[in-house]
N, C-alpha and C. Protein backbone atom coordinates (compact mmCIF):
# COMPACT_ATOMS: atom_id res chain seq x y z
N UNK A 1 203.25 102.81 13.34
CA UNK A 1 204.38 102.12 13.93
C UNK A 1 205.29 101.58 12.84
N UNK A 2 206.64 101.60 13.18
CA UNK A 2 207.64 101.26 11.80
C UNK A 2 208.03 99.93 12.36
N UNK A 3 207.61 98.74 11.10
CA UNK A 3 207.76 97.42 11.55
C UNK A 3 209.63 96.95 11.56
N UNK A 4 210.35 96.19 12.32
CA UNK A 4 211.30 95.83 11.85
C UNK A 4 211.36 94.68 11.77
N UNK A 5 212.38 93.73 10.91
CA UNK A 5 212.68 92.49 10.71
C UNK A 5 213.66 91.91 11.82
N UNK A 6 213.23 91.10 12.12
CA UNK A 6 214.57 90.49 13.46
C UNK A 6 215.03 89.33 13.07
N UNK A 7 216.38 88.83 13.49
CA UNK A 7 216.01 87.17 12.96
C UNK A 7 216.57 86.55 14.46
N UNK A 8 215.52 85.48 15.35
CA UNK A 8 215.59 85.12 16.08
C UNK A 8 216.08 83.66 15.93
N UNK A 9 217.20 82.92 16.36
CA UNK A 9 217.70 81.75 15.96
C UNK A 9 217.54 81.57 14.73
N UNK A 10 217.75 82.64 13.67
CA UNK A 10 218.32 81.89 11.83
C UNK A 10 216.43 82.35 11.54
N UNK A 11 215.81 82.64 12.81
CA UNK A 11 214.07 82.43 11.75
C UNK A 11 214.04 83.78 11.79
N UNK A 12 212.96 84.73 10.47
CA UNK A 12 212.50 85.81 10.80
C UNK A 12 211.55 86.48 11.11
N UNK A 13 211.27 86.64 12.15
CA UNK A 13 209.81 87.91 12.73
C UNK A 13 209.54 88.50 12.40
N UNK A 14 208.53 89.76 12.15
CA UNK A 14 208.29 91.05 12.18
C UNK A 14 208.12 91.63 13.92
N UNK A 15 209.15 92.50 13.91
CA UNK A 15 208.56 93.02 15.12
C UNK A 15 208.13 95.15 14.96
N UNK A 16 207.01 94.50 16.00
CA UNK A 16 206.99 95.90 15.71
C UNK A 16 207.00 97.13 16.80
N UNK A 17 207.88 96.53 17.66
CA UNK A 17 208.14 97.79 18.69
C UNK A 17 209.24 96.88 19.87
N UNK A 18 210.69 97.28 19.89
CA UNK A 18 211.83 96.35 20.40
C UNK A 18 211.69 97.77 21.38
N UNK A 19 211.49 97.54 22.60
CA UNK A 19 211.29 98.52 24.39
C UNK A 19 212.56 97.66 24.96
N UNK A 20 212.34 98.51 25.96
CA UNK A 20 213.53 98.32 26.82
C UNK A 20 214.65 97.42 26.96
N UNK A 21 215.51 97.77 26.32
CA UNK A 21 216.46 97.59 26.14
C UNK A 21 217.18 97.69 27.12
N UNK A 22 217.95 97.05 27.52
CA UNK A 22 218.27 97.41 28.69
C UNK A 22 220.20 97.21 28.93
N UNK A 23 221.30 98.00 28.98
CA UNK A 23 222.20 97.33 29.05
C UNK A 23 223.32 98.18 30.47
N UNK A 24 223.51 97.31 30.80
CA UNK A 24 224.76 98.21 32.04
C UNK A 24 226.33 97.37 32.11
N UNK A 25 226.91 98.29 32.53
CA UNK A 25 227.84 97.72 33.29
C UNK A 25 228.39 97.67 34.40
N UNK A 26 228.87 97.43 34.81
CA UNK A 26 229.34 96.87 36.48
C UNK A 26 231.19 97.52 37.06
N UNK A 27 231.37 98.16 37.50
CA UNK A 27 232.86 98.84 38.12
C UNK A 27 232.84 98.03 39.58
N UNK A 28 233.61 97.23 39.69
CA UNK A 28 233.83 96.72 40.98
C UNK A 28 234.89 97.55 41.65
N UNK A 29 234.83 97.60 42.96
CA UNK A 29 235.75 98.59 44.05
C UNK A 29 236.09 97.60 44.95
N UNK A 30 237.65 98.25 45.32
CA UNK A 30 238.02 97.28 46.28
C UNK A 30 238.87 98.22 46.83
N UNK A 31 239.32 98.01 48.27
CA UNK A 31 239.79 99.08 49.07
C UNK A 31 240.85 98.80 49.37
N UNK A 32 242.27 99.76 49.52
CA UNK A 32 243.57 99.45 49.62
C UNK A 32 244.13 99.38 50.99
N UNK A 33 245.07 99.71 51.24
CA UNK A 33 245.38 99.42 52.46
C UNK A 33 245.24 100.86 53.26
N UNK A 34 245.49 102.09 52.31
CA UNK A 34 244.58 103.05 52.70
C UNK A 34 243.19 103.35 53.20
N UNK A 35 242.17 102.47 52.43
CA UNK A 35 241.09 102.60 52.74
C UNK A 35 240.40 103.26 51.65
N UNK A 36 240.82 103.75 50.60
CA UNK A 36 240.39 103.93 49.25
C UNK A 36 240.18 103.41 48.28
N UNK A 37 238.99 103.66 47.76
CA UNK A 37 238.28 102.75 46.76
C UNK A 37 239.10 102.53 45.45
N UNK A 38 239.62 101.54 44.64
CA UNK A 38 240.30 101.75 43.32
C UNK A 38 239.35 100.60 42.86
N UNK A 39 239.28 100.89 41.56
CA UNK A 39 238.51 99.90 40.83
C UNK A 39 239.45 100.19 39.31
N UNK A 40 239.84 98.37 39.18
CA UNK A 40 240.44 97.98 38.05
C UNK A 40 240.30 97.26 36.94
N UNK A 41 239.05 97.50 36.71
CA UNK A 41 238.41 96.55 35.89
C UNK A 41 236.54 96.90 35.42
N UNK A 42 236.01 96.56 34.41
CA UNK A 42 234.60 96.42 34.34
C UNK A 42 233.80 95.65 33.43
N UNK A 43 232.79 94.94 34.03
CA UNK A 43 232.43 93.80 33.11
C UNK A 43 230.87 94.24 33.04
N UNK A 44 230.71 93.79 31.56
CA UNK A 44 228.86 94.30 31.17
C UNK A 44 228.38 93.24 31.61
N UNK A 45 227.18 93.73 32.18
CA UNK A 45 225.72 92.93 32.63
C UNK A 45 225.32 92.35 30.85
N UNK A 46 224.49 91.15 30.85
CA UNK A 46 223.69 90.79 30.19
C UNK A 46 222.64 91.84 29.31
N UNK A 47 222.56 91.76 28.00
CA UNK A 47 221.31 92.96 28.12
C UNK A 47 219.79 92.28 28.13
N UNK A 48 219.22 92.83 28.05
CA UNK A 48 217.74 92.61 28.63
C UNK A 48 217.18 93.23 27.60
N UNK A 49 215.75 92.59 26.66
CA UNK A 49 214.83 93.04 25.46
C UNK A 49 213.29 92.56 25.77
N UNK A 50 212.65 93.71 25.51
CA UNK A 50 211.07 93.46 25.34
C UNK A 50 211.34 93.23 24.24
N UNK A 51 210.36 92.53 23.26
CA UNK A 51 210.12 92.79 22.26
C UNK A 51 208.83 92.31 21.80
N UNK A 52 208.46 93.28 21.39
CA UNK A 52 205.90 93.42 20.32
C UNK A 52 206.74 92.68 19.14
N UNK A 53 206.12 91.40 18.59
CA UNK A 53 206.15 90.81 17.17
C UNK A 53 205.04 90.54 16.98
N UNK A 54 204.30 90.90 15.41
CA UNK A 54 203.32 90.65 14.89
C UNK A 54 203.51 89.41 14.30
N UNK A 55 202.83 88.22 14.53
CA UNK A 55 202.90 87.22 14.19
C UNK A 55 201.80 86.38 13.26
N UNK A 56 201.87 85.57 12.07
CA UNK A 56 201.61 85.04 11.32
C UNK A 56 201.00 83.43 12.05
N UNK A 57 199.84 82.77 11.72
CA UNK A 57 199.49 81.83 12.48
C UNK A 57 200.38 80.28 12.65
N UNK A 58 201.21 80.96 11.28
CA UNK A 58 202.39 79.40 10.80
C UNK A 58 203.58 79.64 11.83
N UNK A 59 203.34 81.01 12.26
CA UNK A 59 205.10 81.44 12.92
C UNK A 59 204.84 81.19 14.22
N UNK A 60 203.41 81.14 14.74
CA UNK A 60 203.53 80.87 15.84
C UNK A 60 204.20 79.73 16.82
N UNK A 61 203.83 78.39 16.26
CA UNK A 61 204.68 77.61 16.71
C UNK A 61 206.03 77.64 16.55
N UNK A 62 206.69 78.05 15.76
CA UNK A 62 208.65 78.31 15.60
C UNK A 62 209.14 79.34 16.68
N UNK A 63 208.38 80.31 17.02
CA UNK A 63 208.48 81.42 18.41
C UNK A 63 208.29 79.98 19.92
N UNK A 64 207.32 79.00 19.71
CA UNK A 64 206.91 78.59 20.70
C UNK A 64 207.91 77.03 21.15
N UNK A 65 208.71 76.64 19.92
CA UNK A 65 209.40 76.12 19.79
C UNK A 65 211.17 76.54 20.39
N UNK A 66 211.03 77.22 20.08
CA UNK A 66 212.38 78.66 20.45
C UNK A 66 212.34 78.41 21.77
N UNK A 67 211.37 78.89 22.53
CA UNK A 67 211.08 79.00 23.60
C UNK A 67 211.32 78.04 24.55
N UNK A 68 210.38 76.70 23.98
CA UNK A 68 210.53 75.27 25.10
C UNK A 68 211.88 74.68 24.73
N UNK A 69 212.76 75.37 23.94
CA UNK A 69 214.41 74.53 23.82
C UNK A 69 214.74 74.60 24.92
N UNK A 70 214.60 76.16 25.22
CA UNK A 70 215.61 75.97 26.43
C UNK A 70 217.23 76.71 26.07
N UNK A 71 217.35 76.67 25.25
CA UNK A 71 218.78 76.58 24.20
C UNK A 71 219.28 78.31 24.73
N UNK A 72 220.08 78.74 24.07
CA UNK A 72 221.11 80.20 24.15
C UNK A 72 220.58 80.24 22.19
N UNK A 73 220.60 81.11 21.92
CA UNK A 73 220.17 81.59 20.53
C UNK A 73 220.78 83.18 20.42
N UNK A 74 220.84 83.98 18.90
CA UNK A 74 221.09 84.92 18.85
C UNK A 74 220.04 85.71 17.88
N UNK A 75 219.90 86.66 18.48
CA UNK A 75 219.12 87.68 18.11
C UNK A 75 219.83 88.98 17.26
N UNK A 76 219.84 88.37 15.85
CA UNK A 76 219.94 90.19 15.53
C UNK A 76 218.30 91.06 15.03
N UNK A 77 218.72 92.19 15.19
CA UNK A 77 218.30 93.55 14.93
C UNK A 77 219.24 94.58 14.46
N UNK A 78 218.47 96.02 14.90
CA UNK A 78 218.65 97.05 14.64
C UNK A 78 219.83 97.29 15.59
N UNK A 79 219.51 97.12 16.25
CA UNK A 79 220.47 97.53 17.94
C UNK A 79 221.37 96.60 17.98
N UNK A 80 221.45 95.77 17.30
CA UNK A 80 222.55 95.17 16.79
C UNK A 80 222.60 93.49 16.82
N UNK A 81 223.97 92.66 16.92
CA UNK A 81 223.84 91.25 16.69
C UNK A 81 223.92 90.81 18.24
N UNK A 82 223.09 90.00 19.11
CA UNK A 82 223.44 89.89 20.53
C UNK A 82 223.03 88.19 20.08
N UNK A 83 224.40 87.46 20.92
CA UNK A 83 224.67 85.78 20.95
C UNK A 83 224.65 85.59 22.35
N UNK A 84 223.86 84.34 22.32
CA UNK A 84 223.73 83.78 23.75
C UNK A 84 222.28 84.28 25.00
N UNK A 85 221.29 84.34 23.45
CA UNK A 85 220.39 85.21 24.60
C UNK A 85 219.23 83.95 24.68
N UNK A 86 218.34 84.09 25.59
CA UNK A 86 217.16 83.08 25.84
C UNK A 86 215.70 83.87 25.73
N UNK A 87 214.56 82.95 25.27
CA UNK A 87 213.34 83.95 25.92
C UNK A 87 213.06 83.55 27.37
N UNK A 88 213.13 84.64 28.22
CA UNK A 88 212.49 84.31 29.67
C UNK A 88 211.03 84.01 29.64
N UNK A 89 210.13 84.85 28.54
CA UNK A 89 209.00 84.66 29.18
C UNK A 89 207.93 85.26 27.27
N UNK A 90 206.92 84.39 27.15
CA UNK A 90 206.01 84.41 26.22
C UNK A 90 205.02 84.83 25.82
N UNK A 91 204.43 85.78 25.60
CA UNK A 91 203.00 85.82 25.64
C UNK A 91 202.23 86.37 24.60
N UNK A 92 201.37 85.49 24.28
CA UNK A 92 200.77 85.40 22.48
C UNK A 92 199.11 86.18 22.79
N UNK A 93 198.81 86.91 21.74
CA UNK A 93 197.41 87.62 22.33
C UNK A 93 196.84 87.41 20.86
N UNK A 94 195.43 87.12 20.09
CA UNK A 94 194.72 87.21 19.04
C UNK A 94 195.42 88.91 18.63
N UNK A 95 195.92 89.03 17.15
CA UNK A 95 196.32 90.26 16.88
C UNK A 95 195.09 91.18 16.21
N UNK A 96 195.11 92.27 15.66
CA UNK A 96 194.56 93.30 15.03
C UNK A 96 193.27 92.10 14.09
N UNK A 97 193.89 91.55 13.74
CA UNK A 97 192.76 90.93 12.09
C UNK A 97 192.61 89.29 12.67
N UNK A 98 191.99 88.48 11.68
CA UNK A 98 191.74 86.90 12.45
C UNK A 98 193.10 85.87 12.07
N UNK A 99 193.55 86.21 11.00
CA UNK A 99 194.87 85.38 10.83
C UNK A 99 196.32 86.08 11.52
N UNK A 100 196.59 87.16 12.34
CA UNK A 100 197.37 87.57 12.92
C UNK A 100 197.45 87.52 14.41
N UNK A 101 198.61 87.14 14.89
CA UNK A 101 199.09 87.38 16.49
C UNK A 101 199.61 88.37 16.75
N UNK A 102 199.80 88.71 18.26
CA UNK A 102 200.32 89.38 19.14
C UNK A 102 201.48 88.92 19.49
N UNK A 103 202.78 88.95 19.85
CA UNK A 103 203.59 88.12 20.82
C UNK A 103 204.54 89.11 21.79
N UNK A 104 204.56 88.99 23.02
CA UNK A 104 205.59 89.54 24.01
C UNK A 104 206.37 89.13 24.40
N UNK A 105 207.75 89.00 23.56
CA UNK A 105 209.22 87.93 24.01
C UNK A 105 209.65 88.77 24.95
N UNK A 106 210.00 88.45 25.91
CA UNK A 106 211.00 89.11 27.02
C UNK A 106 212.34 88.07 26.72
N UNK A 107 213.62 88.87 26.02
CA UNK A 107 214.66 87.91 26.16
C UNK A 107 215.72 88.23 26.80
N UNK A 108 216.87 87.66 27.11
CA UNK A 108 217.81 87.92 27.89
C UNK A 108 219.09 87.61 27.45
N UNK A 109 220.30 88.50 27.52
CA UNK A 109 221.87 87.33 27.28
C UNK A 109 222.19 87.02 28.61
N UNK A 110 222.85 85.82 28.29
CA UNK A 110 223.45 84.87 29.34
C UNK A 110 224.87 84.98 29.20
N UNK A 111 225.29 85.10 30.27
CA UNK A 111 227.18 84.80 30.40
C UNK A 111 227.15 83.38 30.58
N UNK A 112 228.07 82.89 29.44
CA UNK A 112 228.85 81.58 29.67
C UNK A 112 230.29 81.49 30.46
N UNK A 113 229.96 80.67 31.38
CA UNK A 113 231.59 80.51 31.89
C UNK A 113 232.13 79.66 31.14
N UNK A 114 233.82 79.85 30.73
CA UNK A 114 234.64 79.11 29.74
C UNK A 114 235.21 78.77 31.40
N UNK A 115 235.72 76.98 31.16
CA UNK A 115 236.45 76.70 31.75
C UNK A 115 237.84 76.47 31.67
N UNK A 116 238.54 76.57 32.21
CA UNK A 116 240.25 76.68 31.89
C UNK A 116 241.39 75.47 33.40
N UNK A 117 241.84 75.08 32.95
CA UNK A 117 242.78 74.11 34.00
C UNK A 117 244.42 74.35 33.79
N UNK A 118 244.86 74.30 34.79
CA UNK A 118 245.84 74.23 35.12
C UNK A 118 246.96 72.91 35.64
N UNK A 119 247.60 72.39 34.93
CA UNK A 119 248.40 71.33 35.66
C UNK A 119 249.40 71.86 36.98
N UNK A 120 249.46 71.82 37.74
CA UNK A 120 250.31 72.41 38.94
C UNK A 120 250.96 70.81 39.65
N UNK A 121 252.86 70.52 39.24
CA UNK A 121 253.05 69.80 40.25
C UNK A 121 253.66 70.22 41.67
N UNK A 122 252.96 68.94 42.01
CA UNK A 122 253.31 68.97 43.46
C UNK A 122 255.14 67.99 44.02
N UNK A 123 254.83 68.77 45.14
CA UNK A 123 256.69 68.20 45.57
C UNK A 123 256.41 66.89 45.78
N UNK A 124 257.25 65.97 45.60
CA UNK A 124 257.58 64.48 46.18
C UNK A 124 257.64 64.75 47.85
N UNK A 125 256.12 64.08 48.48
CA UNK A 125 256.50 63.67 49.63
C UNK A 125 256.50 62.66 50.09
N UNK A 126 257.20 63.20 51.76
CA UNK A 126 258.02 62.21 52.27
C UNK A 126 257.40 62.05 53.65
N UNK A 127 257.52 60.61 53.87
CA UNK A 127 257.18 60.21 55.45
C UNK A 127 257.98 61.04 56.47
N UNK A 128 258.18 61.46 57.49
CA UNK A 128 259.46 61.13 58.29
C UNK A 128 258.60 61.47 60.01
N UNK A 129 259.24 60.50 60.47
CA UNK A 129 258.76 59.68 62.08
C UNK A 129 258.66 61.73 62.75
N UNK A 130 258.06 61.40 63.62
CA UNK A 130 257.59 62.49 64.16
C UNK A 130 258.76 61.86 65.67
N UNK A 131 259.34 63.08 66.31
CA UNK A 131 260.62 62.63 67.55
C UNK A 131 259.70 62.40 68.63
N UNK A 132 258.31 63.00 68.67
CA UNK A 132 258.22 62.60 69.97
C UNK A 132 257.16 61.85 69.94
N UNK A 133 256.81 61.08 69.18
CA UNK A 133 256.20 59.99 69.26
C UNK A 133 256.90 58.61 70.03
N UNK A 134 256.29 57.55 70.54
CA UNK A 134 257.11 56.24 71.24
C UNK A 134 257.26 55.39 69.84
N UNK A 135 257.97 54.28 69.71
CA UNK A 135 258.37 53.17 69.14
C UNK A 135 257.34 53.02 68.41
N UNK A 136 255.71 52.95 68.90
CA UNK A 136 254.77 51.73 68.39
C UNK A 136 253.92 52.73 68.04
N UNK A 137 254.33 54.48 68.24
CA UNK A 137 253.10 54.68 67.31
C UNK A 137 253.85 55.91 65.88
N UNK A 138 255.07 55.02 65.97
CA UNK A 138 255.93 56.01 64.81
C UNK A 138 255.13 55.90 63.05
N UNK A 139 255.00 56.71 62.38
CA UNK A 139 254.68 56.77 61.30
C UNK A 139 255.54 55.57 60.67
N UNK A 140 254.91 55.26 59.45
CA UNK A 140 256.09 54.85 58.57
C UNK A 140 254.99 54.24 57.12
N UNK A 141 255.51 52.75 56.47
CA UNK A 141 254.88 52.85 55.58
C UNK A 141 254.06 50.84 55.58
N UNK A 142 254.18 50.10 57.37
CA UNK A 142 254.35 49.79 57.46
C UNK A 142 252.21 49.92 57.93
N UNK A 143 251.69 48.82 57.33
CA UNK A 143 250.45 48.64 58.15
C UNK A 143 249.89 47.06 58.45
N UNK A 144 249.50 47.28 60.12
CA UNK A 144 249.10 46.27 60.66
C UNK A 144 247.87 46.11 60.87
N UNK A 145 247.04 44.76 61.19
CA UNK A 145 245.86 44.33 61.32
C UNK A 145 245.28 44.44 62.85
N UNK A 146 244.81 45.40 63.02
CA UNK A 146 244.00 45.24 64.47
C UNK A 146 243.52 44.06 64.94
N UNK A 147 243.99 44.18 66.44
CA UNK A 147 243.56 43.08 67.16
C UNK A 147 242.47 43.13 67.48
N UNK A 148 241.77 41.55 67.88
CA UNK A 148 240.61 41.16 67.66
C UNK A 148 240.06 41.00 69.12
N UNK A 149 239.21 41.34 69.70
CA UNK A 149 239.31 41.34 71.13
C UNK A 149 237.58 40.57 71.01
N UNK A 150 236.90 39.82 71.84
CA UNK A 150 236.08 39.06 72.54
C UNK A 150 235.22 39.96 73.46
N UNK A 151 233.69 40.35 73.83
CA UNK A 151 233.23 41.08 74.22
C UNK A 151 232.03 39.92 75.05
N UNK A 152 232.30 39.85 76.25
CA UNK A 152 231.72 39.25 76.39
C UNK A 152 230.04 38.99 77.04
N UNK A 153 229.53 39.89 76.40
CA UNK A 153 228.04 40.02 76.38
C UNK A 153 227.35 40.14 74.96
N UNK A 154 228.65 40.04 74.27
CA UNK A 154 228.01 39.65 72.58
C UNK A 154 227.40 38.59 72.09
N UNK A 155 226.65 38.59 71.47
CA UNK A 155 225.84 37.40 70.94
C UNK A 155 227.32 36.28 70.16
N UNK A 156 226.98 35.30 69.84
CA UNK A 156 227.58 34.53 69.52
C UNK A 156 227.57 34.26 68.44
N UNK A 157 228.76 34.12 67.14
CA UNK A 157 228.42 33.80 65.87
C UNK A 157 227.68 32.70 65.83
N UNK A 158 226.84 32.94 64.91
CA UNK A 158 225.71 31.40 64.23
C UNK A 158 226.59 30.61 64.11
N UNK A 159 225.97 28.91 64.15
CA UNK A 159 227.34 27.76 64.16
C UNK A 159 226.20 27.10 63.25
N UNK A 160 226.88 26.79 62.65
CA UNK A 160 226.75 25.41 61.54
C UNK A 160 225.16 26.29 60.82
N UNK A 161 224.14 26.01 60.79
CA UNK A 161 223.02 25.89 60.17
C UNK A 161 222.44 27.14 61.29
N UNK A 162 222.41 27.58 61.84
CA UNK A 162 222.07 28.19 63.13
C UNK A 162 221.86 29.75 62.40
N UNK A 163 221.15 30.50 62.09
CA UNK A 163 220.58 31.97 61.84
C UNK A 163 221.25 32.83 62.57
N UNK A 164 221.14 33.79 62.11
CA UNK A 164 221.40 35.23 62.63
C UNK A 164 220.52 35.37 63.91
N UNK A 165 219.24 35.38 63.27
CA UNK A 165 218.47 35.21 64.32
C UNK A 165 218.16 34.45 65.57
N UNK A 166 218.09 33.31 65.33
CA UNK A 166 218.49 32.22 66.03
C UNK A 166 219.24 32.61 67.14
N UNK A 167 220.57 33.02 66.46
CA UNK A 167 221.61 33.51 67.69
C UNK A 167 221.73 34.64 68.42
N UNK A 168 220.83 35.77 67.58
CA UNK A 168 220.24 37.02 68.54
C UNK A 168 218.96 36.50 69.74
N UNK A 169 218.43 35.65 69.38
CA UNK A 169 216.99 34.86 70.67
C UNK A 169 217.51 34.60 71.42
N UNK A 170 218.72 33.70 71.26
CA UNK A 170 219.63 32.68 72.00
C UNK A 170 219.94 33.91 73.11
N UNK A 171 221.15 34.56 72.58
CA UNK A 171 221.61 35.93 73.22
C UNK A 171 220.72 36.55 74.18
N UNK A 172 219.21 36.83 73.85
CA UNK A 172 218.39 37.86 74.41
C UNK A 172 217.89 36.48 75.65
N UNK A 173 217.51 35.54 75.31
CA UNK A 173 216.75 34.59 75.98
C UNK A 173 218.00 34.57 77.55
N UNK A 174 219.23 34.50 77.02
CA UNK A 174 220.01 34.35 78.44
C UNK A 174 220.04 35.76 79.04
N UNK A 175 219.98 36.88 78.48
CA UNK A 175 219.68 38.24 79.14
C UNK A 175 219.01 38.20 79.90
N UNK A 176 217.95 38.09 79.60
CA UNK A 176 216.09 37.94 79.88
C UNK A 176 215.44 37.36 80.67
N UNK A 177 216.51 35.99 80.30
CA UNK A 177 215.65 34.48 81.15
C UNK A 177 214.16 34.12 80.30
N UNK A 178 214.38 34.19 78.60
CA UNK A 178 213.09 33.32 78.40
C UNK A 178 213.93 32.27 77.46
N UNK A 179 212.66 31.47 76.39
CA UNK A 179 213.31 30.49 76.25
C UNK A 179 214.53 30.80 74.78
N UNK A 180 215.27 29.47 74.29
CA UNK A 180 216.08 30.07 73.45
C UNK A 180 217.31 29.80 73.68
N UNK A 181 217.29 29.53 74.86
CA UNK A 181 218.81 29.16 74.47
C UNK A 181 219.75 28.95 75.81
């Protein structure tokens, strides 16, 4: 097997067998008023890497470290420089001899969305009374305090020292007919 050098986030591996590789791209279709497909545009998928690294017992933790970041990292190789990729998935096996590992990085690139804004103004608006509305329920810029209306099976505000409670018993006791009030 022909070993290669990789350097995964700035560190370097030996790997010794980079599989499936994986890269596509995407043609979106959209249909005209004919009913025919035109497609104007195409954007690449993420690529996708196995990769066998023979690992050293010191390197193991810096692969395992990589890993629990979490982070976007770049991977070059042979197949070239790829930014923004992650490991999905880990797996370390005792290698060939007693001071060597196994490791199975499955990694991935990620699309970043860039965000972008726009200032857009808007027109100066304006009130104006609607015609067929009456007098008292015309728009304008004019606001009043609702009236206060008396219900008269409501409990009674607490007076002086008198509870919330107090005045909900009170309330229920004359419903009810027990004592309270």
């Amino acid at each position: 097997m022909a070993e290669e050098k990789i350097l995964l986030s700035g560190q370097e591996f030996t790997a010794v067998e980079i599989v499936d590789l994986t890269q596509s791209a995407v043609v979106p279709e959209h249909k005209v008023e004919d009913g025919y497909p035109v497609a104007d545009h195409i954007f690449f998928q993420p690529a996708e890497f196995q990769l066998t690294l023979t690992l050293l017992e010191n390197e193991i933790e810096a692969l395992k470290q990589l890993y629990e970041a979490k982070e976007p990292t770049e991977l070059v190789c042979k197949a070239g420089v790829f930014e923004d990729v992650v490991i999905r998935e880990l797996t370390i096996t005792q290698g060939g001899s007693k001071n060597t590992f196994r490791a199975v990085v499955r990694v991935k690139q990620i699309l970043k969305a860039k965000a972008k804004t726009a200032e857009i103004p808007l027109q100066q608006l304006q009130v104006t009374p609607n015609e067929n509305d009456d007098k008292e329920t015309k728009g304008g810029n004019t606001a009043i305090t609702p009236q206060t209306k008396q219900v008269p099976q409501a409990p009674k505000q607490p007076q002086g020292s008198q509870s919330w409670l107090d005045s909900v018993v009170s309330f229920l006791g004359g419903i009810f007919g027990f004592g309270g009030g």
